[in-house]
PDB file of N, CA and C in Angstrom:
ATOM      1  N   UNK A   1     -28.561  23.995 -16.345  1.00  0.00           N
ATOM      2  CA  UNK A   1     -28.790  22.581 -16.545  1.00  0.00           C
ATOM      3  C   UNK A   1     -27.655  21.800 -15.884  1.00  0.00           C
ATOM      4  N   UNK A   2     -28.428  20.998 -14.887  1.00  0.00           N
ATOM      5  CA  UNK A   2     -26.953  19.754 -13.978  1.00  0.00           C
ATOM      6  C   UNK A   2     -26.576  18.870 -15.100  1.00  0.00           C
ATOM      7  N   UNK A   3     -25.385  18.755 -15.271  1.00  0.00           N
ATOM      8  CA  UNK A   3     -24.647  17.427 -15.516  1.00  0.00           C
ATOM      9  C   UNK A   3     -24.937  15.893 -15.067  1.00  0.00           C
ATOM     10  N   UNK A   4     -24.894  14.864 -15.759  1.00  0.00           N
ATOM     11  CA  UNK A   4     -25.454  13.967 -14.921  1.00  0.00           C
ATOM     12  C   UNK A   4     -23.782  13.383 -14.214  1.00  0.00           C
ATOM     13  N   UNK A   5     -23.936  12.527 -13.260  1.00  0.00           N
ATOM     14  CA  UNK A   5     -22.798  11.639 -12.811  1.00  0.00           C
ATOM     15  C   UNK A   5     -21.960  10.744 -13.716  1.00  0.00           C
ATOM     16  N   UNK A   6     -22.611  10.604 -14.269  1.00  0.00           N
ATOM     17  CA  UNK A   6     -22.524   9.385 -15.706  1.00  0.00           C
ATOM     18  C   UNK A   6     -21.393  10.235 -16.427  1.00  0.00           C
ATOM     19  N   UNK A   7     -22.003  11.380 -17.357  1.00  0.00           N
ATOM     20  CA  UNK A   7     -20.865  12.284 -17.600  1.00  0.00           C
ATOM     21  C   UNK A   7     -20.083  12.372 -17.350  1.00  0.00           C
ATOM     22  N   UNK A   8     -20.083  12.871 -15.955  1.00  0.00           N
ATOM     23  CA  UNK A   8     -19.212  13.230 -15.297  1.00  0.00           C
ATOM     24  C   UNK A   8     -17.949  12.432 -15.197  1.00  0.00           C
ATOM     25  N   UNK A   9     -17.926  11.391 -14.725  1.00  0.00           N
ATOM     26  CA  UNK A   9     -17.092  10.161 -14.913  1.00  0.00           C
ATOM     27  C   UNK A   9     -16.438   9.492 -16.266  1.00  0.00           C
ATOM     28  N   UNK A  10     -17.366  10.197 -17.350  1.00  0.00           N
ATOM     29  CA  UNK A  10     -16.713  10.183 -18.713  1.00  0.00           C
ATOM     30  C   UNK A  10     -15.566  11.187 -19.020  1.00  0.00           C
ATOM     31  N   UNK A  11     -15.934  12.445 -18.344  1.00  0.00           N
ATOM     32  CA  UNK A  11     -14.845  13.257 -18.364  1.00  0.00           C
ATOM     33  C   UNK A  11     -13.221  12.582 -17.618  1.00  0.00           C
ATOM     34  N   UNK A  12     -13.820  12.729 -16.794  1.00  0.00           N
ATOM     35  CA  UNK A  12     -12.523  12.157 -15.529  1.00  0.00           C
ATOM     36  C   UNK A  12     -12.015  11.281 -15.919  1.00  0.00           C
ATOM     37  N   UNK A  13     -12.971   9.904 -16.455  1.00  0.00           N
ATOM     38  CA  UNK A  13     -12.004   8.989 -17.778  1.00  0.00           C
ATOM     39  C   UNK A  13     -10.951   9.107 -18.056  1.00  0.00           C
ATOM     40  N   UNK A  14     -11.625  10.315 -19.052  1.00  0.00           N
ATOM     41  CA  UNK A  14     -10.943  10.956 -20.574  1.00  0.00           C
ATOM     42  C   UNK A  14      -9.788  11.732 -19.634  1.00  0.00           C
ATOM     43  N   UNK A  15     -10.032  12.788 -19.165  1.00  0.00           N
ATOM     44  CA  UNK A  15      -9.254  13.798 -18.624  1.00  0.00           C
ATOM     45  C   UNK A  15      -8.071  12.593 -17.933  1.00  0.00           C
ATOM     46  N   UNK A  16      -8.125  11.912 -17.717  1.00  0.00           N
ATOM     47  CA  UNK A  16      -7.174  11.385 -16.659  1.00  0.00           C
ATOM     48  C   UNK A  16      -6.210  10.242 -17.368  1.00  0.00           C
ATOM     49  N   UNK A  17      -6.747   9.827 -18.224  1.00  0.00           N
ATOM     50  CA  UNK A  17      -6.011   9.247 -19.450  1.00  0.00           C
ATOM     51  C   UNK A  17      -4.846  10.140 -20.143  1.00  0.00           C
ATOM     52  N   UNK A  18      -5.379  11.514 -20.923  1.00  0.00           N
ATOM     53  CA  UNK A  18      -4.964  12.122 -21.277  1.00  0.00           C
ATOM     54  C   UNK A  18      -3.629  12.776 -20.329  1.00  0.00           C
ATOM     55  N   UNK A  19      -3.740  12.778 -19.310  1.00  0.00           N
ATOM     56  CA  UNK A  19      -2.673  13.038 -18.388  1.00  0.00           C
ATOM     57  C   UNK A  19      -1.894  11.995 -17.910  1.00  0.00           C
ATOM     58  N   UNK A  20      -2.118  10.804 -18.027  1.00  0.00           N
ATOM     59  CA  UNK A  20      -0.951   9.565 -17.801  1.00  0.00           C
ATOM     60  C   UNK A  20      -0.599   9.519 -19.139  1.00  0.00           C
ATOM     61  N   UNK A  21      -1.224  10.231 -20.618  1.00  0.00           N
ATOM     62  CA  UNK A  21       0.116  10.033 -21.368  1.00  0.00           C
ATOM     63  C   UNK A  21       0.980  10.907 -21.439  1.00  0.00           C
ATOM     64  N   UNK A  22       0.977  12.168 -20.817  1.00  0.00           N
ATOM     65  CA  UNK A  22       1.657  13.095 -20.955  1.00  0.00           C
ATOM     66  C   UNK A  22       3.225  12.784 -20.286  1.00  0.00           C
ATOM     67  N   UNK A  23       2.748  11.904 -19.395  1.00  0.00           N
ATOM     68  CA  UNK A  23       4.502  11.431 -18.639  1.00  0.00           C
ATOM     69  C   UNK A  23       5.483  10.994 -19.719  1.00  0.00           C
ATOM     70  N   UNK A  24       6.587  11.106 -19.506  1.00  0.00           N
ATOM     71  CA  UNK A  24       7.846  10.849 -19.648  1.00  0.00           C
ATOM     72  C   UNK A  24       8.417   9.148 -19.424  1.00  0.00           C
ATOM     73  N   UNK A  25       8.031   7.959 -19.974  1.00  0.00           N
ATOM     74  CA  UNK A  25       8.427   6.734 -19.338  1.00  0.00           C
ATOM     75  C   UNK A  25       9.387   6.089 -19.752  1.00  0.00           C
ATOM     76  N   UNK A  26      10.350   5.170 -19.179  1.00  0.00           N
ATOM     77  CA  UNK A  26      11.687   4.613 -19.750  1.00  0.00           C
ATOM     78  C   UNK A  26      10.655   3.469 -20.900  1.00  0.00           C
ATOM     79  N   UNK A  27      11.429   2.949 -21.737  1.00  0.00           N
ATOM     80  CA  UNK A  27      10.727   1.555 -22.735  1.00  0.00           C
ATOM     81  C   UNK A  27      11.447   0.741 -22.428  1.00  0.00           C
ATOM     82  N   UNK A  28      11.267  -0.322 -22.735  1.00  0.00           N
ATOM     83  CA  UNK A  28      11.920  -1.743 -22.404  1.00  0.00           C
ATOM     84  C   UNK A  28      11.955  -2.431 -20.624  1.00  0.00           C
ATOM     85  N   UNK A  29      12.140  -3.489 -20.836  1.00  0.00           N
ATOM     86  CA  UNK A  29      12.083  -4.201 -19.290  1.00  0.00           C
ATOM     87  C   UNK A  29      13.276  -3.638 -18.695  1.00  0.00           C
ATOM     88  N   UNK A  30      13.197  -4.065 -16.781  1.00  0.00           N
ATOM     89  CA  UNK A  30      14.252  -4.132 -16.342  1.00  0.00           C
ATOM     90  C   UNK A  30      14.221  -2.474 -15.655  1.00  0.00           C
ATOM     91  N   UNK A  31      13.320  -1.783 -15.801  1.00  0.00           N
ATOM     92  CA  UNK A  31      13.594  -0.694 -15.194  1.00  0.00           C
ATOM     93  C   UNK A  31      12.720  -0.378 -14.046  1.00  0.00           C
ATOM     94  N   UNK A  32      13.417  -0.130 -12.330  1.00  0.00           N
ATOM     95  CA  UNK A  32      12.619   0.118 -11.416  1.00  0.00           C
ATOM     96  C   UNK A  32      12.807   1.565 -10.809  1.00  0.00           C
ATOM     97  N   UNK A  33      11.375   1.951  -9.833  1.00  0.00           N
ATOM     98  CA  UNK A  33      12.115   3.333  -9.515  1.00  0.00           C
ATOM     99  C   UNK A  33      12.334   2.729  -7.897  1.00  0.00           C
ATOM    100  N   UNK A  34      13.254   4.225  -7.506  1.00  0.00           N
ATOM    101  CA  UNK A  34      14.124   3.556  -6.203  1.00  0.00           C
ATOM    102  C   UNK A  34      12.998   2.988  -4.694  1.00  0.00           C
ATOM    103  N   UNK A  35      11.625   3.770  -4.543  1.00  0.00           N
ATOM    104  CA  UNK A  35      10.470   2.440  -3.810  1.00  0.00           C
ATOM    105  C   UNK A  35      10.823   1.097  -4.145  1.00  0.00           C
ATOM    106  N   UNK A  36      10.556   0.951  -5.716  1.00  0.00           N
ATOM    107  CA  UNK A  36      10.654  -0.145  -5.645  1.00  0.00           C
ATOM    108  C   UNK A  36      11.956  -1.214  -5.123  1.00  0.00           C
ATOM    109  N   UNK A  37      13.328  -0.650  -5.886  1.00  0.00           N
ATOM    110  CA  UNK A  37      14.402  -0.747  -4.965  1.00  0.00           C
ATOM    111  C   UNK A  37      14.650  -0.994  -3.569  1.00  0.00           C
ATOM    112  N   UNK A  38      13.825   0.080  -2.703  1.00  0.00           N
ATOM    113  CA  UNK A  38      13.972  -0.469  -1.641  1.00  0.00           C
ATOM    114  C   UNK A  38      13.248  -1.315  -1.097  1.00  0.00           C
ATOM    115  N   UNK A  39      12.398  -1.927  -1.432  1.00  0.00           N
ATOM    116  CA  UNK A  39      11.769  -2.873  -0.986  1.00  0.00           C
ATOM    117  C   UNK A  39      12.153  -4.326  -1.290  1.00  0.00           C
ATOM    118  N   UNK A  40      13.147  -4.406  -2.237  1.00  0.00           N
ATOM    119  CA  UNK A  40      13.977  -5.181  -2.910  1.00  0.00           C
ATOM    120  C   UNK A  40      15.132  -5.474  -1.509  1.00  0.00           C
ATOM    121  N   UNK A  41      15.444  -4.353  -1.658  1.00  0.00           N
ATOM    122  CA  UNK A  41      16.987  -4.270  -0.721  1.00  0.00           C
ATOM    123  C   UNK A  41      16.732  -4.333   0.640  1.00  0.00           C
ATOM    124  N   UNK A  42      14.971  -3.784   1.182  1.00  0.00           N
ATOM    125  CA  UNK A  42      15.181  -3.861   2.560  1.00  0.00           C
ATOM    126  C   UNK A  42      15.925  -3.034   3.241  1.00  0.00           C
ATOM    127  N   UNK A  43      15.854  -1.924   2.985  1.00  0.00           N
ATOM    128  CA  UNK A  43      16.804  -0.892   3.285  1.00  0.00           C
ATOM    129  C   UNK A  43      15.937   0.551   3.318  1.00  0.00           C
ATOM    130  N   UNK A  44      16.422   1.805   3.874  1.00  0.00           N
ATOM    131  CA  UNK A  44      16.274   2.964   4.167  1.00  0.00           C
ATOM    132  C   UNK A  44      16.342   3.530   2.542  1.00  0.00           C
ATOM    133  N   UNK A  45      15.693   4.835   2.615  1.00  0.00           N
ATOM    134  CA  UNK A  45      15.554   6.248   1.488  1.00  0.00           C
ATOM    135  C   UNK A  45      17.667   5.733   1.142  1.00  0.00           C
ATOM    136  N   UNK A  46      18.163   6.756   2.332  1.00  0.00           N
ATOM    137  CA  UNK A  46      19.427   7.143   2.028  1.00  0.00           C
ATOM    138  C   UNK A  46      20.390   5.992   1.711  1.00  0.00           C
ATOM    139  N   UNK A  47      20.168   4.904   2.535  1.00  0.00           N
ATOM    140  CA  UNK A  47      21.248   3.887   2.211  1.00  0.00           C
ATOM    141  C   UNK A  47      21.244   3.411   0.719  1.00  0.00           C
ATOM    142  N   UNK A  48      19.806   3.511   0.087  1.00  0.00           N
ATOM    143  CA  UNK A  48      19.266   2.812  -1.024  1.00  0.00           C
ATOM    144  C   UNK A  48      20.069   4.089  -2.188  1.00  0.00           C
ATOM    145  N   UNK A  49      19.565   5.251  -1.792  1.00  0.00           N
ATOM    146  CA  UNK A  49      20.351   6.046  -2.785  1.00  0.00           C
ATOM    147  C   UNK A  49      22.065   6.121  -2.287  1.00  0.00           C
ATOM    148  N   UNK A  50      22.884   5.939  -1.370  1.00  0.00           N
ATOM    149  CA  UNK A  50      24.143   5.755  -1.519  1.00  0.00           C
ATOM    150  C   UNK A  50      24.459   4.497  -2.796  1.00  0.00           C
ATOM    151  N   UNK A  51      23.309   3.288  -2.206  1.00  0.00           N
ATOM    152  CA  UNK A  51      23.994   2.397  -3.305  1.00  0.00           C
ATOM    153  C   UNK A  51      24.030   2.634  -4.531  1.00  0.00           C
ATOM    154  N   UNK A  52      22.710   2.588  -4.848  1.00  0.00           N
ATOM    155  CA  UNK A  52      22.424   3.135  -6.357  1.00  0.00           C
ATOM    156  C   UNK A  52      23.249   4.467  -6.832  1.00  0.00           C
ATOM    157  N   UNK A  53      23.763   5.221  -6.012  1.00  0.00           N
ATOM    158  CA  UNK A  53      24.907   5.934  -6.816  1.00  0.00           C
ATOM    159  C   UNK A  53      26.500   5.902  -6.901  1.00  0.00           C
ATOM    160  N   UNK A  54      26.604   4.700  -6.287  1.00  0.00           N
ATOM    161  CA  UNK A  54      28.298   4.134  -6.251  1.00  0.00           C
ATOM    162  C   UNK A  54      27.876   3.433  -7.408  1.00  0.00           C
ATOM    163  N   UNK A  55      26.938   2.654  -7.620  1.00  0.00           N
ATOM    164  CA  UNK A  55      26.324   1.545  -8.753  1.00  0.00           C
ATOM    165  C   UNK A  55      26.501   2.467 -10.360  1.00  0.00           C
ATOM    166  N   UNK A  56      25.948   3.734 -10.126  1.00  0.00           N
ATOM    167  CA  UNK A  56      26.196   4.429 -11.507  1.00  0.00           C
ATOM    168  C   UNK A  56      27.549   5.321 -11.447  1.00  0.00           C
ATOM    169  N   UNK A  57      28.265   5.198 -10.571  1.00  0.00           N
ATOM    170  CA  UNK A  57      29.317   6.057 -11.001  1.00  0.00           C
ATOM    171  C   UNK A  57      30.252   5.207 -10.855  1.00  0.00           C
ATOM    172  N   UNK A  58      30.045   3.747 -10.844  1.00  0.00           N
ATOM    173  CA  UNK A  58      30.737   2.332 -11.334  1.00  0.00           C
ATOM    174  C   UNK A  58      30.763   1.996 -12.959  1.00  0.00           C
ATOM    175  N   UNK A  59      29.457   2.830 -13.424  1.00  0.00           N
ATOM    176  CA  UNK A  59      29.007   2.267 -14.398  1.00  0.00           C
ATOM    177  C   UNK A  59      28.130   1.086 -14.776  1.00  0.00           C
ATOM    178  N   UNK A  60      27.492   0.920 -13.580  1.00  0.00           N
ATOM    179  CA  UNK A  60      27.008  -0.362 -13.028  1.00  0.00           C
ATOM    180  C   UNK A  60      25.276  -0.291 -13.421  1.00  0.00           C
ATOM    181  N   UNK A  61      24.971   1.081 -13.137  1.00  0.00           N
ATOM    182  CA  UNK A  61      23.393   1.193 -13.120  1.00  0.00           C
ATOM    183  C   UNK A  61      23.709   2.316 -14.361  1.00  0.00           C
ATOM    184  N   UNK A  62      22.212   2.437 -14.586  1.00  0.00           N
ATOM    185  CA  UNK A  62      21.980   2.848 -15.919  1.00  0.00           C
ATOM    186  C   UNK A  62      20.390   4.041 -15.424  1.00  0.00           C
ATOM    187  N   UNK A  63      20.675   5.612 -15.490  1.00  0.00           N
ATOM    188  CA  UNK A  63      19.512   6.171 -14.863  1.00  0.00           C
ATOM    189  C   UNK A  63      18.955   6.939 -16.481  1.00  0.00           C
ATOM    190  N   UNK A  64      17.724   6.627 -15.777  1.00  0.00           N
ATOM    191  CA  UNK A  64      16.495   7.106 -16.868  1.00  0.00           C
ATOM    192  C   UNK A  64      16.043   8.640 -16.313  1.00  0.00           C
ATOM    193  N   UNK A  65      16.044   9.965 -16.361  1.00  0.00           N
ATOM    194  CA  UNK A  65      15.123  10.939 -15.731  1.00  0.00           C
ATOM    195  C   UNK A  65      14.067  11.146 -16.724  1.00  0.00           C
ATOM    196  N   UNK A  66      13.083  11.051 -16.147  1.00  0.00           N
ATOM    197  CA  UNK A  66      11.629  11.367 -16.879  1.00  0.00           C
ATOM    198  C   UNK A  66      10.379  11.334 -16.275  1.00  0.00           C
ATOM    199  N   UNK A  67       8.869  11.481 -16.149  1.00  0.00           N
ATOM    200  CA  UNK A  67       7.852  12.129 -15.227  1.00  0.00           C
ATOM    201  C   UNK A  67       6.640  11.311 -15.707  1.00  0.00           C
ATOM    202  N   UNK A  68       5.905  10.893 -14.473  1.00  0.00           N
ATOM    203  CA  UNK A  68       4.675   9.831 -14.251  1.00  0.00           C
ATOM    204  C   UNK A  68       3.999  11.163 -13.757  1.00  0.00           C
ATOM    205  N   UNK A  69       2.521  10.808 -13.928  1.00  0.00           N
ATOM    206  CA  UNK A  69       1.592  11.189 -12.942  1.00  0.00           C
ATOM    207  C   UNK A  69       1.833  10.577 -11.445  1.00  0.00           C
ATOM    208  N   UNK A  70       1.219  11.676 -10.835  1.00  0.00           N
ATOM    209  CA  UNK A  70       1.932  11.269  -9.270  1.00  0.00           C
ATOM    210  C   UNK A  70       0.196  10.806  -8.314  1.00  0.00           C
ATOM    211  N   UNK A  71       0.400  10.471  -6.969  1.00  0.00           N
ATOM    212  CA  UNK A  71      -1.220  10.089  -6.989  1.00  0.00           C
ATOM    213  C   UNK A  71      -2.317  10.939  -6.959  1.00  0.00           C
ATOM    214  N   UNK A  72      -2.308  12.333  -6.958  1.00  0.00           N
ATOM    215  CA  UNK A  72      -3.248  13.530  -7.171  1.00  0.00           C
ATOM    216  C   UNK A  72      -3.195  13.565  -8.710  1.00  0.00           C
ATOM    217  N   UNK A  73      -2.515  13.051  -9.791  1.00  0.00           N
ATOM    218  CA  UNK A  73      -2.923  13.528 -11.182  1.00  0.00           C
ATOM    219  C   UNK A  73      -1.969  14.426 -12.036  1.00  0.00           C
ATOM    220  N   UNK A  74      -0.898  14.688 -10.442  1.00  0.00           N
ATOM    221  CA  UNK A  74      -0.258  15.915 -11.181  1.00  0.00           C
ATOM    222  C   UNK A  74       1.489  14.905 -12.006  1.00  0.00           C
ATOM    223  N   UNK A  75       1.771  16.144 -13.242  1.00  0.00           N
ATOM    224  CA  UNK A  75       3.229  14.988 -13.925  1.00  0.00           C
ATOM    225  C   UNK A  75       4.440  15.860 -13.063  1.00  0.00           C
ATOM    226  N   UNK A  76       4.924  14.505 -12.241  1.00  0.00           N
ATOM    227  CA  UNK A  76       6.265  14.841 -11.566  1.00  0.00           C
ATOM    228  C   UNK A  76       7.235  14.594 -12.180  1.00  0.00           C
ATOM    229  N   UNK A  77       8.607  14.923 -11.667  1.00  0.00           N
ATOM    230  CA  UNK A  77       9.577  14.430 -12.248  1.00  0.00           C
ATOM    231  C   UNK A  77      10.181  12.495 -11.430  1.00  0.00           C
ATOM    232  N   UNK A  78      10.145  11.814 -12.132  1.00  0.00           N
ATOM    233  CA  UNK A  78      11.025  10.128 -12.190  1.00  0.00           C
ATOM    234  C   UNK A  78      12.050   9.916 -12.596  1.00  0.00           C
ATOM    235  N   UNK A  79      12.564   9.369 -11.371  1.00  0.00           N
ATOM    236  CA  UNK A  79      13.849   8.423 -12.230  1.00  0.00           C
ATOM    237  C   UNK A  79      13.760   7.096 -11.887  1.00  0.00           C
ATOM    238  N   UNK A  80      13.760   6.644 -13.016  1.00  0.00           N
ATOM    239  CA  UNK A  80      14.309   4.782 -13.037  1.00  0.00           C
ATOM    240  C   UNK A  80      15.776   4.313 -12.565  1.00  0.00           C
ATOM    241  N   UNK A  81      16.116   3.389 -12.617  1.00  0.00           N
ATOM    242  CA  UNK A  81      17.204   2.824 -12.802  1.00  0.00           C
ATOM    243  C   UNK A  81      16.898   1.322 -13.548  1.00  0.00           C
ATOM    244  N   UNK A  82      18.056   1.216 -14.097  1.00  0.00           N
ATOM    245  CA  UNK A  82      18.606   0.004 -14.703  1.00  0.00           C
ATOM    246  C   UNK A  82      19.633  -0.452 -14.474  1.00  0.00           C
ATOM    247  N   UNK A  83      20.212  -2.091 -14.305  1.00  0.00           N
ATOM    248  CA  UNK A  83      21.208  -2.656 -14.540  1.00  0.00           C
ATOM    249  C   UNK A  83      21.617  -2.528 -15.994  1.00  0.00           C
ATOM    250  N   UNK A  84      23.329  -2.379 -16.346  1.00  0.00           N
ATOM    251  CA  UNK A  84      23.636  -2.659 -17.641  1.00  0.00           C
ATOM    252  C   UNK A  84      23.793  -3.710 -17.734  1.00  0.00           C
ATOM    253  N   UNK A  85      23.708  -3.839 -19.041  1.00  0.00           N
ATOM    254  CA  UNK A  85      24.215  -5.498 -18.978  1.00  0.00           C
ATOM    255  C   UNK A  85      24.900  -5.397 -20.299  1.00  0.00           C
TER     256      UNK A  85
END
């Protein structure tokens, strides 16, 4: 017996829900990951991570490690950053 499409898409729903909660996420405002950073800064991968790590070993930034679904579904590992304040 086929499945209908309809179903089908109920699963994938469900199934795919259930796997964006499985990530790891920072709480509260104020936290970006380093894409977003660089698009902020206008800047390269490496230059963006030199800054951001003079910034935390200033004491300046504030890092979160923890894991999103990535765009296939699968949970990677993330890091945020934060300003302290």
């Amino acid at each position: 017996m086929a499945s209908s499409k309809r179903a089908d898409r109920n699963w994938v729903k469900t199934l795919g829900a259930i796997q964006e909660e499985r990530g790891i996420s920072p709480t509260g405002d104020g936290w970006k990951k380093l894409e977003e950073l660089r698009e902020m800064m206008g800047c390269g991968t490496q230059k963006a991570y030199k800054i951001i790590n003079e910034g935390v070993s200033l004491g300046q930034i504030e890092v979160f490690q923890g894991s999103e679904a990535n765009s296939y579904g699968r949970i990677v590992r993330r890091i945020w950053y934060k300003v302290k304040e």
